[in-house]
Protein backbone atom coordinates (compact mmCIF):
# COMPACT_ATOMS: atom_id res chain seq x y z
CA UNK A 1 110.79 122.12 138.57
CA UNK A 2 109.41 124.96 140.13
CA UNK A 3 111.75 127.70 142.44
CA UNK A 4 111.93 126.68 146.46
CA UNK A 5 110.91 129.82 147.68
CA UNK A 6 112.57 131.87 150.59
CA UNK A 7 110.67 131.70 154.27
CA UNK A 8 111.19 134.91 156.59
CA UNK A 9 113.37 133.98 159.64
CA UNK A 10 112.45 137.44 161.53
CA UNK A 11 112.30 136.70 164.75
CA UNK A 12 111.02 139.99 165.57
CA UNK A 13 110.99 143.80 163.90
CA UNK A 14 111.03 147.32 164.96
CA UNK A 15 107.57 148.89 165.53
CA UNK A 16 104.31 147.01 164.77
CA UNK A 17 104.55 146.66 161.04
CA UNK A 18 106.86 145.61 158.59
CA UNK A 19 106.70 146.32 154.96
CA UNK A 20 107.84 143.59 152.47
CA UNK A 21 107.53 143.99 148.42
CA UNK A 22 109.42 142.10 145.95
CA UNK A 23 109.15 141.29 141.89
CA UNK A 24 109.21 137.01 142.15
CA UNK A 25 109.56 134.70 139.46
CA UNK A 26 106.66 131.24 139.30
CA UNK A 27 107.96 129.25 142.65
CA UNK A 28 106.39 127.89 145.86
CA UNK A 29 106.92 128.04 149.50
CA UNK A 30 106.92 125.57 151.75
CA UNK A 31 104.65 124.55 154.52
CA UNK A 32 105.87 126.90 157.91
CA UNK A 33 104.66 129.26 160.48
CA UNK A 34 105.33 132.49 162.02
CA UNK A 35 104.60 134.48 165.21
CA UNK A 36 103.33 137.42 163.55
CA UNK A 37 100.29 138.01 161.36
CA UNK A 38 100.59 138.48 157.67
CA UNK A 39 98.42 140.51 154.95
CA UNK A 40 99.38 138.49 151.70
CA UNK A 41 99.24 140.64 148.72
CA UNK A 42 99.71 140.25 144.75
CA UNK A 43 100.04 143.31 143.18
CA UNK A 44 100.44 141.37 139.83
CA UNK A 45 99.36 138.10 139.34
CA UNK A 46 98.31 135.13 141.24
CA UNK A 47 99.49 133.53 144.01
CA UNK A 48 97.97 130.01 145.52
CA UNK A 49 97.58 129.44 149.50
CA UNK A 50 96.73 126.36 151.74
CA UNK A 51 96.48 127.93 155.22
CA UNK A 52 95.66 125.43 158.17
CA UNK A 53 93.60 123.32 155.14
CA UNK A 54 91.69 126.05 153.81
CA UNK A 55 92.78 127.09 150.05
CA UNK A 56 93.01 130.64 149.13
CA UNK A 57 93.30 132.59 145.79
CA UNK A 58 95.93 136.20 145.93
CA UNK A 59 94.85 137.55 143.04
CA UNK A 60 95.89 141.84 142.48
CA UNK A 61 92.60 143.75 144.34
CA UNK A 62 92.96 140.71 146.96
CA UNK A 63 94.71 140.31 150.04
CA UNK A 64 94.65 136.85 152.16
CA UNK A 65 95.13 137.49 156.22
CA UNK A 66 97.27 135.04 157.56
CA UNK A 67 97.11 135.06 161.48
CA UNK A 68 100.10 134.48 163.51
CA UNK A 69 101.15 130.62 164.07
CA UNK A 70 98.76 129.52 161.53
CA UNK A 71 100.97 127.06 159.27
CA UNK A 72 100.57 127.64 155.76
CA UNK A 73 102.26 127.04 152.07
CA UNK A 74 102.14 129.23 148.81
CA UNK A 75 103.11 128.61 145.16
CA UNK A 76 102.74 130.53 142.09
CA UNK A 77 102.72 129.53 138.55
CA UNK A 78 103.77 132.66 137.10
CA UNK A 79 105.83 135.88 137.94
CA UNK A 80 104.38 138.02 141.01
CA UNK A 81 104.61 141.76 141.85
CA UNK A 82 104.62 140.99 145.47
CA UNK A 83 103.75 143.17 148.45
CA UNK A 84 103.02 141.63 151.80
CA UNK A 85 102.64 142.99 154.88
CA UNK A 86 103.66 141.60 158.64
CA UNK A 87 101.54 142.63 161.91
CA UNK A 88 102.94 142.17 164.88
CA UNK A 89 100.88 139.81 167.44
CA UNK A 90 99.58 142.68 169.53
CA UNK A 91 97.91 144.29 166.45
CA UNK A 92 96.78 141.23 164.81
CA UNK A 93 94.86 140.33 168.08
CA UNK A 94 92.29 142.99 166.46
CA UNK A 95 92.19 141.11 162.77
CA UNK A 96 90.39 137.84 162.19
CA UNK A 97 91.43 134.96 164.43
CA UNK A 98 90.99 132.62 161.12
CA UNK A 99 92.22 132.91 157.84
CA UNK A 100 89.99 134.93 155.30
CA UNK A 101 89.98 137.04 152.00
CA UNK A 102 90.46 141.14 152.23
CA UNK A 103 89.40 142.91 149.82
CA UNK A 104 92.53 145.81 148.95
CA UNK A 105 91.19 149.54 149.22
CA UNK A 106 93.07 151.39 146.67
CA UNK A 107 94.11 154.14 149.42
CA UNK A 108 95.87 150.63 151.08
CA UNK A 109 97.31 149.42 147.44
CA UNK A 110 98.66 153.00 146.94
CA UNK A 111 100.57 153.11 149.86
CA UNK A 112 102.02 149.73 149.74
CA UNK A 113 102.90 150.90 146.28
CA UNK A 114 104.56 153.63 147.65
CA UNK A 115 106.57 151.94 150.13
CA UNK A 116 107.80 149.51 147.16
CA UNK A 117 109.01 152.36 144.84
CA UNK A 118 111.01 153.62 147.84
CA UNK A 119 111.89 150.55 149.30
CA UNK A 120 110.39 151.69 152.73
CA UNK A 121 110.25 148.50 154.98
CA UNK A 122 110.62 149.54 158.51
CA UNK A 123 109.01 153.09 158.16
CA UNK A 124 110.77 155.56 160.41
CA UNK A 125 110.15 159.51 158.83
CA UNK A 126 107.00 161.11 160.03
CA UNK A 127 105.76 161.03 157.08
CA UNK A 128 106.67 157.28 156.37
CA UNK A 129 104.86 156.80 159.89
CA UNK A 130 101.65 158.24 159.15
CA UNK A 131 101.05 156.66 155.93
CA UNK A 132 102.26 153.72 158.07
CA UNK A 133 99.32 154.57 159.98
CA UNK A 134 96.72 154.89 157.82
CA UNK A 135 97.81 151.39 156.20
CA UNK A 136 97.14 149.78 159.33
CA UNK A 137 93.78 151.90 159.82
CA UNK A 138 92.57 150.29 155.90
CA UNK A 139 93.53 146.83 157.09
CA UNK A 140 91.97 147.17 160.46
CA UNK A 141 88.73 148.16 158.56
CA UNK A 142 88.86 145.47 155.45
CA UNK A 143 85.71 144.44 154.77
CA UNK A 144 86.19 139.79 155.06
CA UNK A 145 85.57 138.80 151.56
CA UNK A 146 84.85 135.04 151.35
CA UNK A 147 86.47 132.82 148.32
CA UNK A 148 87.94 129.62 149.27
CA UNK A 149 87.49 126.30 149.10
CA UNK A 150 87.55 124.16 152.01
CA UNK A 151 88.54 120.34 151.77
CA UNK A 152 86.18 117.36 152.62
CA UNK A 153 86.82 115.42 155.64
CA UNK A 154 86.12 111.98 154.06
CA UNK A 155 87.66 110.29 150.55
CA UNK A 156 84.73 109.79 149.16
CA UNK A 157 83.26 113.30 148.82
CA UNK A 158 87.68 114.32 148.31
CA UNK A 159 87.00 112.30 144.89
CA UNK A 160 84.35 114.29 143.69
CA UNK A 161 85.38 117.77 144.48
CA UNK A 162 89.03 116.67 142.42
CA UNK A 163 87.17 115.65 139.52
CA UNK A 164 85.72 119.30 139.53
CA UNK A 165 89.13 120.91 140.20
CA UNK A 166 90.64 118.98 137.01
CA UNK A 167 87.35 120.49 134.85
CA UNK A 168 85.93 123.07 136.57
CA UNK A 169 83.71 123.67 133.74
CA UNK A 170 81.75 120.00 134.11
CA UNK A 171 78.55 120.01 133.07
CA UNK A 172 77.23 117.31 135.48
CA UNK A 173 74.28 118.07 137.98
CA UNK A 174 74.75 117.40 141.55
CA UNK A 175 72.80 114.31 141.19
CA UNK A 176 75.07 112.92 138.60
CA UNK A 177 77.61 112.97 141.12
CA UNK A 178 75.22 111.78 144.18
CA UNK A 179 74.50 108.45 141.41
CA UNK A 180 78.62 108.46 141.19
CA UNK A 181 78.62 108.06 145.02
CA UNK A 182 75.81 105.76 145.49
CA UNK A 183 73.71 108.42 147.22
CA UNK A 184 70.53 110.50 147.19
CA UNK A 185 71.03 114.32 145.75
CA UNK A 186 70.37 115.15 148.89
CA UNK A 187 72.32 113.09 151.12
CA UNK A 188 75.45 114.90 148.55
CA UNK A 189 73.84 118.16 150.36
CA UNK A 190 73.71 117.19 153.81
CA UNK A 191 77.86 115.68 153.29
CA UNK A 192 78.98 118.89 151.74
CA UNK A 193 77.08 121.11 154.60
CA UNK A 194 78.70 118.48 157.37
CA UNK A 195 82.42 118.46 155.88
CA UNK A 196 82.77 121.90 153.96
CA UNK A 197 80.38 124.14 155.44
CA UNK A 198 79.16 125.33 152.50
CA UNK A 199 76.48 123.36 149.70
CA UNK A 200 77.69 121.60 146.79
CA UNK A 201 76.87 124.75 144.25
CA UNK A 202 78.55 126.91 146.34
CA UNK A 203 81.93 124.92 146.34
CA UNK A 204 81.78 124.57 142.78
CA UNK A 205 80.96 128.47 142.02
CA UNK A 206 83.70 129.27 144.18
CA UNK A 207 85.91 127.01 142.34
CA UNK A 208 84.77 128.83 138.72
CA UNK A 209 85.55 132.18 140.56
CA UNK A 210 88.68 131.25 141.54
CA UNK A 211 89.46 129.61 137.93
CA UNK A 212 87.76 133.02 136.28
CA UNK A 213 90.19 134.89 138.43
CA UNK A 214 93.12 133.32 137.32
CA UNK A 215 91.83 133.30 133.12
CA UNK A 216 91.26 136.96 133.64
CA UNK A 217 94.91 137.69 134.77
CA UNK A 218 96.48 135.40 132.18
CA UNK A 219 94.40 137.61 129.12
CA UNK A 220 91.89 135.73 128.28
CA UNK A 221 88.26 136.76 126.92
CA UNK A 222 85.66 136.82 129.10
CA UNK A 223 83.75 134.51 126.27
CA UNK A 224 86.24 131.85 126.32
CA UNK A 225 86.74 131.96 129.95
CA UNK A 226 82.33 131.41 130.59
CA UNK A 227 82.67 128.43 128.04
CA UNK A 228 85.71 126.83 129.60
CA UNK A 229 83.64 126.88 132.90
CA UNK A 230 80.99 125.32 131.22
CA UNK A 231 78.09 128.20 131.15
CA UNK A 232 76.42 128.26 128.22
CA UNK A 233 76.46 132.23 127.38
CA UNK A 234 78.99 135.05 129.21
CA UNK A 235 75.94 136.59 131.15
CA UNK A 236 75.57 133.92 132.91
CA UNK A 237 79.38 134.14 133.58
CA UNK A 238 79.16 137.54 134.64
CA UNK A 239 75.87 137.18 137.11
CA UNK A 240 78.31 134.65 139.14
CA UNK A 241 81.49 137.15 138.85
CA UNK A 242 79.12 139.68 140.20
CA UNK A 243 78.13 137.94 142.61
CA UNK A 244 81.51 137.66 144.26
CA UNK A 245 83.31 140.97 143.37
CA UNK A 246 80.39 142.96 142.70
CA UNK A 247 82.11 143.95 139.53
CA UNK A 248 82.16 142.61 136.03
CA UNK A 249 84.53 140.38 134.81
CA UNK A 250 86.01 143.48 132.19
CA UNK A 251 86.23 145.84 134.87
CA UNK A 252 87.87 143.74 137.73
CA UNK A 253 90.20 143.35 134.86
CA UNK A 254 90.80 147.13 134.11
CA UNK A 255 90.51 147.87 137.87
CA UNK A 256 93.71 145.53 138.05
CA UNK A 257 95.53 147.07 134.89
CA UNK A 258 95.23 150.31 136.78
CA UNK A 259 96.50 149.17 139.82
CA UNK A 260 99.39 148.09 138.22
């Protein structure tokens, strides 16, 4: 049985920013809300978020913004190096009103490094206060970096998109699963634009990023992780890992180790 995580009760904090960092064993947290926003960050390994019914991937080079009041639950199945990040509701006014993917600048993963090592949470030295500063300057300026997967509206298109989630390397086109449903290929199309927002082969190469994401932090090839998604040779792999980090699957993974 997995670890009940703990939830912040911080009603408020000193300043505009408050620095949180923490080594965490596999656990989850449950579903709750705060009046600040939140920059969710995984220095080391993975962490899994539903934020107001949107799923979202932490993976180290990520962050997830969380905006204030916006319920949300986490779990991870292995240990985290975890540094996180609250914004008071004045400055998150200026961040996304939604949820959404960051992409970490190293200048921004240095400094919350930093702040670990010394256990700096409420920074307060002039120093401390100027780093603090340009922490909040690299968030301010993170570039939105889309990778989740929204949920269907209706049961019927719900069935599908599990059956992909339990084998995200299934071979089947998207009019096997429009036959499955009883409906045109393109009919599939026009659901998935209506209830996700996004087309069918989008969803599913954003699930086999997230899954790739995930096989790269556990260790394993890049050849074993493009057959387990179901592409016949790693290039192929590596054109849809590019697509979404603009980096090879072998160096997002050394970019990581260095990070580290």
């Amino acid at each position: 049985m997995m670890i009940e995580g703990e939830i912040p009760h911080l009603q408020e904090f000193p300043g505009d920013l408050y620095f949180r960092h923490d080594r965490l064993p596999a656990m989850e947290w449950k579903t709750h809300a705060h009046p600040w926003g939140q920059l969710n960050y995984v220095s080391h390994g993975v962490m899994h978020l539903e934020i107001d019914g949107i799923r979202f991937l932490s993976p180290s080079q990520y962050a997830v913004w969380i905006p204030p009041f916006a319920d949300h639950f986490s779990f991870a199945s292995r240990d985290l190096v975890y540094r996180t990040v609250y914004i008071s509701l004045k400055l998150s006014n200026r961040l996304p009103s939604k949820p959404t993917t960051l992409n970490v600048s190293p200048v921004l993963h240095a400094i919350l490094d930093d702040f670990a090592l010394r256990d700096v949470r409420v920074p307060e030295t002039e120093e401390d206060l100027r780093m603090a500063q340009v922490a909040l300057d690299q968030i301010l300026h993170i570039k939105p970096h889309e990778t989740y997967l929204p949920y269907a509206v209706s049961d019927e298109l719900n069935s599908v998109l599990k059956e992909l989630q339990l084998n995200p390397g299934d071979r089947r086109s998207v009019e096997d699963f429009a036959d499955q449903l009883h409906m045109t290929s393109r009919t599939l199309e026009r659901r998935c634009q209506r209830e996700l927002g996004i087309s069918f082969g989008e969803w599913r190469s954003r699930l086999k990023f997230m899954h790739a994401i995930e096989s790269l932090e556990a260790g394993l090839t890049v050849q074993r992780i493009a057959l387990e998604l179901g592409y016949t040779t790693p290039s192929a792999f590596i054109v849809m890992f590019k697509r979404f980090t603009g980096t090879t699957p072998e160096q997002y993974r050394l970019n990581g180790l260095k990070q580290r």
